[in-house]
N, C-alpha and C. Protein backbone atom coordinates (compact mmCIF):
# COMPACT_ATOMS: atom_id res chain seq x y z
N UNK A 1 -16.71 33.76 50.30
CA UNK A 1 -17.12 32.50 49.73
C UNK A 1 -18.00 32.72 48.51
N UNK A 2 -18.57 31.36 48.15
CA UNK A 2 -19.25 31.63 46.60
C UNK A 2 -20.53 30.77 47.09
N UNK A 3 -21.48 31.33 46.23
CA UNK A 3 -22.85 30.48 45.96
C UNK A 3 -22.91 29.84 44.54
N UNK A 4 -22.67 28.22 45.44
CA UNK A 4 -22.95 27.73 43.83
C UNK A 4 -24.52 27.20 43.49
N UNK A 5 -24.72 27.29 42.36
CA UNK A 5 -26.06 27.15 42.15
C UNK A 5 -26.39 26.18 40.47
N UNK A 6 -27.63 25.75 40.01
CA UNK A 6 -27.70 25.18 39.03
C UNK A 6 -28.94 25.57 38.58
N UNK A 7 -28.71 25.83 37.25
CA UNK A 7 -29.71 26.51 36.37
C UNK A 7 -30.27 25.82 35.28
N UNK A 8 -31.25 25.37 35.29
CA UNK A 8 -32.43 24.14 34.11
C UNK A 8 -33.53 24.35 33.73
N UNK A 9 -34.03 23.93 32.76
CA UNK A 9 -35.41 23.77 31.95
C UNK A 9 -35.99 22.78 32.27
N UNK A 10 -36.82 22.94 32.74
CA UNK A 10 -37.88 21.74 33.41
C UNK A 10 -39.06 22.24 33.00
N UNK A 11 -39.70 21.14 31.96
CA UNK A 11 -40.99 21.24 32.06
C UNK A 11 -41.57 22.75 31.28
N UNK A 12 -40.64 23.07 30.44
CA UNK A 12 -40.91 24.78 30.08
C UNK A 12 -40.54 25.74 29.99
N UNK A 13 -40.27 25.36 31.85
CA UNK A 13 -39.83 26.71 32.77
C UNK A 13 -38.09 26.52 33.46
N UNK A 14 -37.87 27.69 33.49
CA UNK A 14 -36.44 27.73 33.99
C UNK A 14 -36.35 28.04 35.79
N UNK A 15 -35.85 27.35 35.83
CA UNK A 15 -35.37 27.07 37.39
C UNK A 15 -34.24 27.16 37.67
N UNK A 16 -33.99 27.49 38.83
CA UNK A 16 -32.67 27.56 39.92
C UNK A 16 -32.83 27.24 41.31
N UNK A 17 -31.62 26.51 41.01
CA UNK A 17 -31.16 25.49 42.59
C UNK A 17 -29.95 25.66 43.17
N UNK A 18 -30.29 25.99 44.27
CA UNK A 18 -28.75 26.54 45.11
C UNK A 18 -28.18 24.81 45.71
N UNK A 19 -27.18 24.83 45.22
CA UNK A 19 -27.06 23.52 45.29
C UNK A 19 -25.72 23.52 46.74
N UNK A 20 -25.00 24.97 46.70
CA UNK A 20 -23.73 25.05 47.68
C UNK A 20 -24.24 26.58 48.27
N UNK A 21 -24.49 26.77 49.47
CA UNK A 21 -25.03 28.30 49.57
C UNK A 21 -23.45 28.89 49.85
N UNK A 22 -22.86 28.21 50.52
CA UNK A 22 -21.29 29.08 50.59
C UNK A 22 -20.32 28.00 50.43
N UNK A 23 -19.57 28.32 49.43
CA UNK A 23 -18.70 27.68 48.89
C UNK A 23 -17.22 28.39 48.81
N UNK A 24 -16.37 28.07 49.69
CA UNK A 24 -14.83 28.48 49.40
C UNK A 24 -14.12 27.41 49.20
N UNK A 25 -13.27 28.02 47.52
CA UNK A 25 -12.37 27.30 46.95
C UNK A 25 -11.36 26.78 47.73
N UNK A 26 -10.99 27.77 49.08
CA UNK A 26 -9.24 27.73 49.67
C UNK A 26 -9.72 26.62 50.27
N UNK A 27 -10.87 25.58 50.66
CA UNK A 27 -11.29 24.84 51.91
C UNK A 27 -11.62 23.90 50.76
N UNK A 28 -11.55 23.64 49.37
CA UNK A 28 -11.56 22.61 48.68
C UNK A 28 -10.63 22.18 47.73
N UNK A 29 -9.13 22.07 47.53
CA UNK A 29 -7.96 22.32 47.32
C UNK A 29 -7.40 20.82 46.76
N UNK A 30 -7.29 20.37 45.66
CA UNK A 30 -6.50 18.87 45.27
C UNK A 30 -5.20 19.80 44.58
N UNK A 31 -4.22 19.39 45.60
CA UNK A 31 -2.73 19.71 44.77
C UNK A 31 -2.19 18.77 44.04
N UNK A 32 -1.14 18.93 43.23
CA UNK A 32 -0.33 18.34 42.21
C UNK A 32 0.87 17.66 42.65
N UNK A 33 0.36 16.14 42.82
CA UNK A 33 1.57 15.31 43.44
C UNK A 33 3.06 16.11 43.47
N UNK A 34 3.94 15.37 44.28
CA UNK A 34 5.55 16.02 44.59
C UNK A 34 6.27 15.36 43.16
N UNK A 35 6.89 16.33 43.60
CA UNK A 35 7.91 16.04 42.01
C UNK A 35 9.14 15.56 42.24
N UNK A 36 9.82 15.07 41.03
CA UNK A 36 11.89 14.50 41.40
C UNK A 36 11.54 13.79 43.00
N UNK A 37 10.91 12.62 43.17
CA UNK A 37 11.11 11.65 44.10
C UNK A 37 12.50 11.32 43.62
N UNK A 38 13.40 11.47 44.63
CA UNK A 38 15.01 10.83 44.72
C UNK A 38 15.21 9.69 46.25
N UNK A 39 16.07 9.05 45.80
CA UNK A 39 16.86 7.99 47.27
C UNK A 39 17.99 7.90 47.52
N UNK A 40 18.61 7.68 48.47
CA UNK A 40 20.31 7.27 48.55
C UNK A 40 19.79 6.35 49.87
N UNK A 41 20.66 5.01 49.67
CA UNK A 41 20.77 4.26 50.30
C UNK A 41 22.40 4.28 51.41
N UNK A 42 22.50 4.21 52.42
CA UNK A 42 23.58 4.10 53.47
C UNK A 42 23.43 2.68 53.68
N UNK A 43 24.03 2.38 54.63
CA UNK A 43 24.31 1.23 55.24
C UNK A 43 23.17 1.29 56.43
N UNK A 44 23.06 2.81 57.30
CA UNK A 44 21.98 2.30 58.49
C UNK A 44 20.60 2.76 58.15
N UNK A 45 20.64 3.56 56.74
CA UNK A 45 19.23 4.14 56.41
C UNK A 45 18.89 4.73 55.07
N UNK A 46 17.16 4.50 54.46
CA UNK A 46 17.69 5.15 53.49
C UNK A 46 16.83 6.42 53.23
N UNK A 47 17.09 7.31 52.95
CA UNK A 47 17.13 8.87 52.57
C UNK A 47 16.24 8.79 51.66
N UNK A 48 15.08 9.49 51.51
CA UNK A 48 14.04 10.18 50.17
C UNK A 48 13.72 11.13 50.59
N UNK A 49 13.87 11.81 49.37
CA UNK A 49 13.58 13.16 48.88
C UNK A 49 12.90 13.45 47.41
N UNK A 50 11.68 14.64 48.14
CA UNK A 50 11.16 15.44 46.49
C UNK A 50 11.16 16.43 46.52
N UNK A 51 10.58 16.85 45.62
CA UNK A 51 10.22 18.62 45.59
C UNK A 51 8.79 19.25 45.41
N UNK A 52 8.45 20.23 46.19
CA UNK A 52 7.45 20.62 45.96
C UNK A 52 7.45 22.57 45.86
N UNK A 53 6.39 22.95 45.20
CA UNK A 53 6.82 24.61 45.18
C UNK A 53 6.67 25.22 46.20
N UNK A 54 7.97 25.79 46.53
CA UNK A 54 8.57 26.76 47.58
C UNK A 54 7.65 27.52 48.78
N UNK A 55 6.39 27.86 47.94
CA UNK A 55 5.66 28.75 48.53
C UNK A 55 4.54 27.95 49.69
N UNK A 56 4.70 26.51 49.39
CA UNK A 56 3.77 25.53 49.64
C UNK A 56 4.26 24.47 50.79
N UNK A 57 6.30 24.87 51.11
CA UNK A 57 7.01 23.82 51.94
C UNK A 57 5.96 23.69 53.12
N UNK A 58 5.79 24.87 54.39
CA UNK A 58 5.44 25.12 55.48
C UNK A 58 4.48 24.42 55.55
N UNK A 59 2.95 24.50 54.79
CA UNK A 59 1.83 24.39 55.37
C UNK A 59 1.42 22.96 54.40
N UNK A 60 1.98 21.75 54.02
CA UNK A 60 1.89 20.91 53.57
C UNK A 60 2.59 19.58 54.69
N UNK A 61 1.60 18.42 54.72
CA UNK A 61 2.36 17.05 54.73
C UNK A 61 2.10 16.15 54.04
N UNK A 62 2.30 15.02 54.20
CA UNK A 62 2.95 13.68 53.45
C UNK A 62 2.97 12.49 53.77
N UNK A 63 2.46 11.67 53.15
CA UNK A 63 2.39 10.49 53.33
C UNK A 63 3.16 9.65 51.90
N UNK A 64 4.04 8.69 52.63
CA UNK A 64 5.08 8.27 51.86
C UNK A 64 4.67 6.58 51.51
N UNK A 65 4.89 5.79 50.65
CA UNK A 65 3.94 4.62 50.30
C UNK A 65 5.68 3.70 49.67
N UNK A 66 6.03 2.75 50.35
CA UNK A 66 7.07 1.81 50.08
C UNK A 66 6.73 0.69 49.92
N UNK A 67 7.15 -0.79 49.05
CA UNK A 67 7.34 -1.62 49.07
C UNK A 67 8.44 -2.49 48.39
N UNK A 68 7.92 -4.11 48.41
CA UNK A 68 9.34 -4.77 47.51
C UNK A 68 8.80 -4.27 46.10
N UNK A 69 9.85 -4.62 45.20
CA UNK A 69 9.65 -4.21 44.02
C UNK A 69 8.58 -5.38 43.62
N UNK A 70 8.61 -6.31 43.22
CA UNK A 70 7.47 -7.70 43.06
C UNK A 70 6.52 -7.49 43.82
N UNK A 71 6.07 -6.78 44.51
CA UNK A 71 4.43 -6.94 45.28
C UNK A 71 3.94 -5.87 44.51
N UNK A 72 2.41 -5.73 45.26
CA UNK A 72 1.40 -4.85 44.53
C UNK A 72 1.52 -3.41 45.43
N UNK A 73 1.25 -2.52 45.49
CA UNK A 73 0.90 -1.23 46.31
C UNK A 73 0.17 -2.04 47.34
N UNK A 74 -0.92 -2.92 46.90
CA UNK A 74 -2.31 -2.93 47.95
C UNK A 74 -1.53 -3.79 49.12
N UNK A 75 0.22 -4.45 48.96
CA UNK A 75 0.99 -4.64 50.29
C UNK A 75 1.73 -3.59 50.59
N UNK A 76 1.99 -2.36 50.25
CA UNK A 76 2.78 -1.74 50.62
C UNK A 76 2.76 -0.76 52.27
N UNK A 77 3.96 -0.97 52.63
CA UNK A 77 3.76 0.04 53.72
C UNK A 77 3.78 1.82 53.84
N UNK A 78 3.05 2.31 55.14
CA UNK A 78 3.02 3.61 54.88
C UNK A 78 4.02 4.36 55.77
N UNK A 79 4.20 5.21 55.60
CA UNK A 79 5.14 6.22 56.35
C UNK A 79 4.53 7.71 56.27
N UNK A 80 4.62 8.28 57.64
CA UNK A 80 4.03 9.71 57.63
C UNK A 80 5.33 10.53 58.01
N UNK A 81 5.99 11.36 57.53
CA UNK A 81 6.85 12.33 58.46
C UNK A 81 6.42 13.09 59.20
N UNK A 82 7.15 13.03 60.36
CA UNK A 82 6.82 14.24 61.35
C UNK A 82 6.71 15.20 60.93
N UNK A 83 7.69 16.00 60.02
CA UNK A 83 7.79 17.12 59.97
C UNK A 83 7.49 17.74 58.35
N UNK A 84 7.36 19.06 58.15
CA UNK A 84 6.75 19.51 56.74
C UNK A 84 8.04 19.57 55.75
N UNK A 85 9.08 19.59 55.70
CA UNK A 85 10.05 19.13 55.27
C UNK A 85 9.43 18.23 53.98
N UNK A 86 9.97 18.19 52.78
CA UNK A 86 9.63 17.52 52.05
C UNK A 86 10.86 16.38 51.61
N UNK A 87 10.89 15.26 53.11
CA UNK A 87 11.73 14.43 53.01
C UNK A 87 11.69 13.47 54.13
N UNK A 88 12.34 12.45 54.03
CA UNK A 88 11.90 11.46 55.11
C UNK A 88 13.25 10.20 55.26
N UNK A 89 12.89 9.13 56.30
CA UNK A 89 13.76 8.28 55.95
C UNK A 89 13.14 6.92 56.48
N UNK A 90 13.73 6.04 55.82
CA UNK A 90 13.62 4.53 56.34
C UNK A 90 14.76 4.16 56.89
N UNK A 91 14.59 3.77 58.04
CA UNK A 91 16.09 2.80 58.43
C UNK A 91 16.24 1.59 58.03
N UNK A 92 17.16 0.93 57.91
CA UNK A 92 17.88 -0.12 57.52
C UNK A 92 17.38 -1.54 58.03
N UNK A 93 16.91 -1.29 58.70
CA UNK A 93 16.07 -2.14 60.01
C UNK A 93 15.15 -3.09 59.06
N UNK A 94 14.48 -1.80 58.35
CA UNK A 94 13.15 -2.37 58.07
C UNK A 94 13.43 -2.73 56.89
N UNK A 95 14.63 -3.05 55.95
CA UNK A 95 14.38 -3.07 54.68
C UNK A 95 15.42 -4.84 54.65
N UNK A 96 15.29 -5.53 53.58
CA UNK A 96 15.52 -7.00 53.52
C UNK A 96 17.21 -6.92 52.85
N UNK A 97 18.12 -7.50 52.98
CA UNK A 97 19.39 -7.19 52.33
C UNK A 97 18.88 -7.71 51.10
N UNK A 98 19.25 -7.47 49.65
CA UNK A 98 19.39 -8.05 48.85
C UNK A 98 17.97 -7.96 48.05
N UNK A 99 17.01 -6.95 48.16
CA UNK A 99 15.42 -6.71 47.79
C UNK A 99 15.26 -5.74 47.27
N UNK A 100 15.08 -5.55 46.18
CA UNK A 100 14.65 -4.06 45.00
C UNK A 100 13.79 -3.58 45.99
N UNK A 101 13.63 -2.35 46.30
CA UNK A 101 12.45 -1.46 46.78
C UNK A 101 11.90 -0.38 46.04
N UNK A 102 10.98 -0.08 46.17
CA UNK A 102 10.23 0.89 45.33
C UNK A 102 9.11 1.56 46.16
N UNK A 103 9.71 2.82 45.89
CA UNK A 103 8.55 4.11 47.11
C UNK A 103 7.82 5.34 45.91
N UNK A 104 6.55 5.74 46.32
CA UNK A 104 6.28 6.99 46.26
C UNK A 104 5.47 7.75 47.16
N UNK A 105 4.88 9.00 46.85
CA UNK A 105 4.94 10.07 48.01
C UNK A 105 3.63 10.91 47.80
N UNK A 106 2.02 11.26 48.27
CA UNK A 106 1.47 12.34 47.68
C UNK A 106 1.58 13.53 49.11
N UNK A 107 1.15 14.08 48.91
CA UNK A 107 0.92 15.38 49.90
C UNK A 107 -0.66 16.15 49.70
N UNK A 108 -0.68 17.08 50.89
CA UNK A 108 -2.11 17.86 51.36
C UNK A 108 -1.82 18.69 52.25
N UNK A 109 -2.83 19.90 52.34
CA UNK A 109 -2.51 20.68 53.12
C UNK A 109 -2.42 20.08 54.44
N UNK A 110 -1.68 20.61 55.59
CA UNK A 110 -1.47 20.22 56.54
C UNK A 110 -3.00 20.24 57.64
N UNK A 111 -3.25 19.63 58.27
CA UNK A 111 -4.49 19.12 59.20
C UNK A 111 -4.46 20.80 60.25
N UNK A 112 -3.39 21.06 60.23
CA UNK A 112 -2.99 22.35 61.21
C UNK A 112 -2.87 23.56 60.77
N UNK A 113 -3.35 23.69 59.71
CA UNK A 113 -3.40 24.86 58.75
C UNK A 113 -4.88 25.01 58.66
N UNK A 114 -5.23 26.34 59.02
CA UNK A 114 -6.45 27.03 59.36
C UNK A 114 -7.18 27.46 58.12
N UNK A 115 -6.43 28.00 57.23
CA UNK A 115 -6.68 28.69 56.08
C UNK A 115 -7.28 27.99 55.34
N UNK A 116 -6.64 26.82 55.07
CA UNK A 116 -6.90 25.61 53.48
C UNK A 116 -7.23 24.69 54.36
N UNK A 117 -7.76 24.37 52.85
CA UNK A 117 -8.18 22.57 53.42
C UNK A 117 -8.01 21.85 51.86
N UNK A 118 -8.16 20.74 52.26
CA UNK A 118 -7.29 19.71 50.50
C UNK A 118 -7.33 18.37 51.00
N UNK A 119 -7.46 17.78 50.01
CA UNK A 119 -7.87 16.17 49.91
C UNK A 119 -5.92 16.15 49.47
N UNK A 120 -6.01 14.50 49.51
CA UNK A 120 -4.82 14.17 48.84
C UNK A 120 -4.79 14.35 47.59
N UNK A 121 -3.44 14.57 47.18
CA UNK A 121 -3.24 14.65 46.01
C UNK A 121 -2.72 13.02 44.80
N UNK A 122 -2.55 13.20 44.03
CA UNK A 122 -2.21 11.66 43.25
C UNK A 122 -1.01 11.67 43.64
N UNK A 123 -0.42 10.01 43.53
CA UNK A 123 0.84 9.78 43.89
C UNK A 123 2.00 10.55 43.18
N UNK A 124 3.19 10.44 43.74
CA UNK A 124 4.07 11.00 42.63
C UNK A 124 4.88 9.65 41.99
N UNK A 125 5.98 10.29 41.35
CA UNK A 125 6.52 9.15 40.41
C UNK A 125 7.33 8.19 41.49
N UNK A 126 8.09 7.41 40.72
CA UNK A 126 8.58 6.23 42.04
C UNK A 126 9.88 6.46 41.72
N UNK A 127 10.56 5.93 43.10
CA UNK A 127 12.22 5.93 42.99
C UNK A 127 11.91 4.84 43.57
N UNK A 128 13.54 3.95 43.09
CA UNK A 128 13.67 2.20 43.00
C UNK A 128 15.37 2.66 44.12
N UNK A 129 15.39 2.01 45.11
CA UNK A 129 16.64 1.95 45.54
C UNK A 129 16.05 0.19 46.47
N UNK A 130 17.74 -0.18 47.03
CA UNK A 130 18.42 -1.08 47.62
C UNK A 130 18.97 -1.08 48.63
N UNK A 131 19.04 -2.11 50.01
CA UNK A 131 19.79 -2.07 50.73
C UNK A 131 21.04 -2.25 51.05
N UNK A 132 22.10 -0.71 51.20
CA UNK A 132 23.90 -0.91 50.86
C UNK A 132 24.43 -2.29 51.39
N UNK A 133 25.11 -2.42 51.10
CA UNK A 133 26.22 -3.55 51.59
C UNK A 133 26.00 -4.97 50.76
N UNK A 134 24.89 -5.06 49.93
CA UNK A 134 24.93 -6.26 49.02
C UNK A 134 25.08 -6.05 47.41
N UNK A 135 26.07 -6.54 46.91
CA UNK A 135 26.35 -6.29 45.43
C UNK A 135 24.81 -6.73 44.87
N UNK A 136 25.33 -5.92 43.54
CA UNK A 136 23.90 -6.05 42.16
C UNK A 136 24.58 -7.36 41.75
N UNK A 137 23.38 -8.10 41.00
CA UNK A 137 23.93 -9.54 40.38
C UNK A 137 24.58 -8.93 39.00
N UNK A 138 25.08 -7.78 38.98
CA UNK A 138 25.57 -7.08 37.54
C UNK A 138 26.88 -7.21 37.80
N UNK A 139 26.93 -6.45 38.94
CA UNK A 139 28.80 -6.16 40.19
C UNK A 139 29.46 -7.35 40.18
N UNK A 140 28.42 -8.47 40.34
CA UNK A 140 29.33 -9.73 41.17
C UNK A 140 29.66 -10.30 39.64
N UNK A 141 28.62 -10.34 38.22
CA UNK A 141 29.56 -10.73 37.19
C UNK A 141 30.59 -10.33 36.57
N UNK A 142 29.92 -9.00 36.88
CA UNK A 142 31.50 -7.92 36.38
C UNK A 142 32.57 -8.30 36.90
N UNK A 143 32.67 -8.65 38.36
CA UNK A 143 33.67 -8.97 39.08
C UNK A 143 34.47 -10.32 38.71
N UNK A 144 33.40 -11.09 38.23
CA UNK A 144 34.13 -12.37 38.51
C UNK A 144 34.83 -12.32 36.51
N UNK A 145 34.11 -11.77 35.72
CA UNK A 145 35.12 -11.91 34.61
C UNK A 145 36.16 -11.32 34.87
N UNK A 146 36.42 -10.03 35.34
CA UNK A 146 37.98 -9.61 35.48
C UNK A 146 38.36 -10.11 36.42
N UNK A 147 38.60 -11.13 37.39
CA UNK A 147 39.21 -11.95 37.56
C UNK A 147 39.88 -12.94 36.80
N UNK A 148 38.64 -13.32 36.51
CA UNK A 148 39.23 -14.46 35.32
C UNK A 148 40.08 -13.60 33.92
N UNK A 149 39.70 -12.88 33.46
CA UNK A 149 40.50 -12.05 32.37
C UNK A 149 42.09 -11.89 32.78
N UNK A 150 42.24 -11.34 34.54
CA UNK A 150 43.53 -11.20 34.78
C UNK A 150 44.47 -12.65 35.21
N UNK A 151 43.69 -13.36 35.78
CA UNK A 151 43.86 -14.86 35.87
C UNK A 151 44.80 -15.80 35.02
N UNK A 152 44.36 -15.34 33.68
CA UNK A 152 44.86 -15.77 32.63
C UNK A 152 46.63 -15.55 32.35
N UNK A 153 46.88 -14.37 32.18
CA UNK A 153 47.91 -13.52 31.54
C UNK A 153 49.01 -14.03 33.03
N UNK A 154 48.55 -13.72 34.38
CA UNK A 154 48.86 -14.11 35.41
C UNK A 154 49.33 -15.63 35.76
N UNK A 155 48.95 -16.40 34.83
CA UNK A 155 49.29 -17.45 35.31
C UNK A 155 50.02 -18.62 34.06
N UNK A 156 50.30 -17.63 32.88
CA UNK A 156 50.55 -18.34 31.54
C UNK A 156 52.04 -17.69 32.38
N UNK A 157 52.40 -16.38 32.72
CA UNK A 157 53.61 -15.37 33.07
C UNK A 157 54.25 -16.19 34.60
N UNK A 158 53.21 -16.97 35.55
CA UNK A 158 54.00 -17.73 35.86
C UNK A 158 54.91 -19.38 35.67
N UNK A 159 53.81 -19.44 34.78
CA UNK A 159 54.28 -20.46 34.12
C UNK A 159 55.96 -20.77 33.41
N UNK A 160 55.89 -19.43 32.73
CA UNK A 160 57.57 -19.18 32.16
C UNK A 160 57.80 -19.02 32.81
N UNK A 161 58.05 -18.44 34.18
CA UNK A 161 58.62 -18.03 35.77
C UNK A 161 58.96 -19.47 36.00
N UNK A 162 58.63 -20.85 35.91
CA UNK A 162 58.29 -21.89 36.46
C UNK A 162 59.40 -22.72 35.80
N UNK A 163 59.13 -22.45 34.18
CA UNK A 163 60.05 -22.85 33.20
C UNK A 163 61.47 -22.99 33.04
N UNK A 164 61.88 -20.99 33.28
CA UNK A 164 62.98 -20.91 32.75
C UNK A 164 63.76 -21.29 33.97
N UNK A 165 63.05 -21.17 35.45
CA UNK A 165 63.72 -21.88 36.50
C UNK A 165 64.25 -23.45 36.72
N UNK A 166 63.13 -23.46 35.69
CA UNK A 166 63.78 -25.33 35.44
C UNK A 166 64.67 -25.50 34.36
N UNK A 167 64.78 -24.87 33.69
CA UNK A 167 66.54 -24.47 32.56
C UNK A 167 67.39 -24.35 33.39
N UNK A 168 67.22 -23.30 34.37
CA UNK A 168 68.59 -23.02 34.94
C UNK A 168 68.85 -24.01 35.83
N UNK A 169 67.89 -24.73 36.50
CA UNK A 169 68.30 -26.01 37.30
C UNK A 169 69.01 -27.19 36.96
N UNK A 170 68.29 -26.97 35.37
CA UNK A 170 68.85 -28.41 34.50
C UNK A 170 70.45 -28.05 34.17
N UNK A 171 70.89 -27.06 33.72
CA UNK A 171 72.22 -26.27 33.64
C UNK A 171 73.08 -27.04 34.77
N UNK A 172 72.52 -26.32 36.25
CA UNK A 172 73.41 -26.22 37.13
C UNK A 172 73.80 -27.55 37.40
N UNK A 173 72.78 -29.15 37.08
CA UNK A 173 72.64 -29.86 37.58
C UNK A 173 73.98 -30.68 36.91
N UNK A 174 74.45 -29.90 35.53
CA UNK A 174 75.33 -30.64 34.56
C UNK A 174 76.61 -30.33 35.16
N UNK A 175 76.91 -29.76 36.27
CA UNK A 175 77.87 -29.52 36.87
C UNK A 175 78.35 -30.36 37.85
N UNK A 176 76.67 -30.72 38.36
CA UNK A 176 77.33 -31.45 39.76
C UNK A 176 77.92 -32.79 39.68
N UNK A 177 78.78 -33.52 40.74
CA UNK A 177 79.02 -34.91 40.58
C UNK A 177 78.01 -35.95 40.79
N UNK A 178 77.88 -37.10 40.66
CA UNK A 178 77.37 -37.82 40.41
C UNK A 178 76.93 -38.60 41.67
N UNK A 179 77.38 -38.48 42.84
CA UNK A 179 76.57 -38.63 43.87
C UNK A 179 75.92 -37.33 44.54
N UNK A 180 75.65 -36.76 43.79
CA UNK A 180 74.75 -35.27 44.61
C UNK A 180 73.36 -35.29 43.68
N UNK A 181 72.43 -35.08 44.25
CA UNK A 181 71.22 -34.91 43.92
C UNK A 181 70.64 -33.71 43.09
N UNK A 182 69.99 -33.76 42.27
CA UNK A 182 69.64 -32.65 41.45
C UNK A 182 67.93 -32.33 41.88
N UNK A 183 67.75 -31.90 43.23
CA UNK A 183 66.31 -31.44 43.66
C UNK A 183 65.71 -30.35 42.93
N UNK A 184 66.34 -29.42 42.73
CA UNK A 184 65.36 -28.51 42.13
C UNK A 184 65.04 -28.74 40.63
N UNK A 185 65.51 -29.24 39.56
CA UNK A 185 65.08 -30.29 38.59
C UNK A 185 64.29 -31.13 38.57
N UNK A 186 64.18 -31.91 39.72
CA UNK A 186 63.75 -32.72 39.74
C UNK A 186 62.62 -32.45 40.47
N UNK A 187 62.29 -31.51 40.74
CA UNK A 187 60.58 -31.05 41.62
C UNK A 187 59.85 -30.45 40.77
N UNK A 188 60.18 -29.42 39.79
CA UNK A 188 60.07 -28.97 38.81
C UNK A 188 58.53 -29.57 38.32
N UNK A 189 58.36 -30.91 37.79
CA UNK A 189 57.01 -31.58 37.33
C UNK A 189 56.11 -31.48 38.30
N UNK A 190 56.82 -31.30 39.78
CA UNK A 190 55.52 -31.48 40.91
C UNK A 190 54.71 -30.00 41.07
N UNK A 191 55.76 -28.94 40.91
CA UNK A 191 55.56 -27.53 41.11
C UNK A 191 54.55 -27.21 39.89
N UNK A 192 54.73 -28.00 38.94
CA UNK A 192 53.89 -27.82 37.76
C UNK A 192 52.64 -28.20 37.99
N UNK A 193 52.83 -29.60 38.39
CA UNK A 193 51.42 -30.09 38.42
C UNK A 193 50.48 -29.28 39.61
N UNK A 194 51.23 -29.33 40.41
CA UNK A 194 50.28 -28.31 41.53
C UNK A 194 50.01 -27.16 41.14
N UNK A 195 50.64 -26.25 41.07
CA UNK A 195 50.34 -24.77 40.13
C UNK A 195 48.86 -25.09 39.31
N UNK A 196 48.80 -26.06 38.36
CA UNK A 196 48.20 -25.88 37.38
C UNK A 196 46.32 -26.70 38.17
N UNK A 197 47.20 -27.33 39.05
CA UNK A 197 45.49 -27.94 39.60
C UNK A 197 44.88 -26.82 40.39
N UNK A 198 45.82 -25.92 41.27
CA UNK A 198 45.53 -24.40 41.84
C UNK A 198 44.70 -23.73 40.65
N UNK A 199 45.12 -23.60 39.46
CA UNK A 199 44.52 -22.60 37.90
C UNK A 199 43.44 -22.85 38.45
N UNK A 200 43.00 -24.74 38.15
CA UNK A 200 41.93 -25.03 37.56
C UNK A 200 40.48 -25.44 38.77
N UNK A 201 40.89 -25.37 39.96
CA UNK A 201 40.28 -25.10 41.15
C UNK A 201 40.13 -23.51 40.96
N UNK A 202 40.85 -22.54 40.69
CA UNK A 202 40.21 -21.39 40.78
C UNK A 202 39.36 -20.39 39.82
N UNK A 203 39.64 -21.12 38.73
CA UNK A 203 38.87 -20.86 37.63
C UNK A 203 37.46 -21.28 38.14
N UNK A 204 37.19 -22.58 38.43
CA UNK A 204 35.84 -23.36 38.87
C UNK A 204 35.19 -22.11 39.92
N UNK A 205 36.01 -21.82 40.38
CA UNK A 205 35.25 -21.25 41.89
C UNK A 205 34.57 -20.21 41.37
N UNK A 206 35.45 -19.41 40.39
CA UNK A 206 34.54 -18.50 39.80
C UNK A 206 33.91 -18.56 39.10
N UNK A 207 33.61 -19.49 38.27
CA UNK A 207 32.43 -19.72 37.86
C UNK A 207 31.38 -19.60 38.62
C-alpha cells in the first residue's frame, strides 16, 4: 500500500499531514464504462450486449438501466445479471408492443472479488430497440404506397380485360336471332360499375 500525505506552508513553517496512512490503489478502482452496447429484439425477448476488455470479463458485474424512449432515466428500470458475462436479457413480457425503448449499462468490480474493489463506473452509450411483431410507422407507409402504385397498372389492365370482353360479346350478339337475349353485353355496364366502386373502396382503405 501507499501513504498518502499533504505537504503546506502555514504560518512560515512547513508541515506534513498524513492524510491516508495506507492507501491501495487496487481497493480504489473507477473503470471505463462498457463499450458497443448492441440489441436484437425476438418475439419472446430482447438480447443486449457490450464489450468490455478481455482481461476484465471474470471479475466484473453490471447493472443494466432501461426505459421508454419519452421518459427520463430518473423512471427507468434496473436490471442486474446473474452472471459476469457481459450480456443480459429482457423478456417480452415486460416491454409494451409498439414503444421505442432505450437501455444502457455501467459495470464494477465484482462484490466477490477479493483483490479489487471499484465504485461504478459512468454509463455507457445507449442502444434504442423495439418490441418484434409491430411494424415501424415507416413499414406500414412504405407498404401502403406500393400497394397503391401496383393497384393502379392492375386495375387500368383489368379494365381492358373488361372491355375487349365486351367487343367480343357485342360481335357475338350480331349473330344471334332476335328472340335470344344478349346477357353478356348487356351486364357489361354492371361489371363496370362494380369493379370500379371495388378501385375506389380500396384505394380509401389505404389511405
Amino acid at each position: 500500500g501507499y501513504r498518502v500525505s499533504l505537504q503546506g506552508n502555514f504560518f512560515g513553517r512547513n508541515h506534513t499531514y498524513i492524510t491516508i496512512p495506507e492507501y491501495s490503489p487496487r481497493q480504489h478502482i473507477k473503470l471505463d464504462p462498457p463499450l458497443n452496447i448492441q440489441s436484437n429484439v425476438t418475439a419472446s425477448k430482447c438480447q443486449i450486449w457490450w464489450s468490455v476488455p478481455w482481461y476484465l470479463v471474470e471479475i466484473l458485474q453490471y447493472e443494466l438501466q432501461y426505459k421508454e424512449y419519452s421518459m427520463s432515466w430518473e423512471m427507468a428500470l434496473n436490471k442486474t445479471p446473474s452472471s459476469s458475462l457481459p450480456q443480459t436479457e429482457i423478456e417480452a413480457t415486460e416491454l409494451r408492443s409498439g414503444i421505442a425503448y432505450i437501455a444502457r449499462v455501467r459495470c464494477k468490480v465484482s462484490e466477490n472479488e477479493d483483490s479489487y474493489r471499484s465504485q461504478w463506473s459512468e454509463w455507457s452509450q445507449t442502444t434504442e430497440f423495439q418490441k418484434a411483431g409491430v411494424p415501424k410507422l415507416s413499414e406500414k407507409i412504405l407498404n401502403t404506397s406500393t400497394m397503391q402504385f401496383l393497384l393502379i397498372p392492375l386495375s387500368f389492365g383489368t379494365l381492358l380485360y373488361l372491355f375487349w370482353n365486351c367487343k367480343l360479346s357485342s360481335r357475338y350478339c350480331c349473330f344471334l336471332t332476335t328472340g335470344q337475349k344478349a346477357f353478356p353485353a348487356l351486364t357489361f355496364p354492371h361489371q363496370l360499375l362494380s369493379f370500379s366502386h371495388s378501385i375506389i373502396s380500396t384505394m380509401g382503405i389505404l389511405r
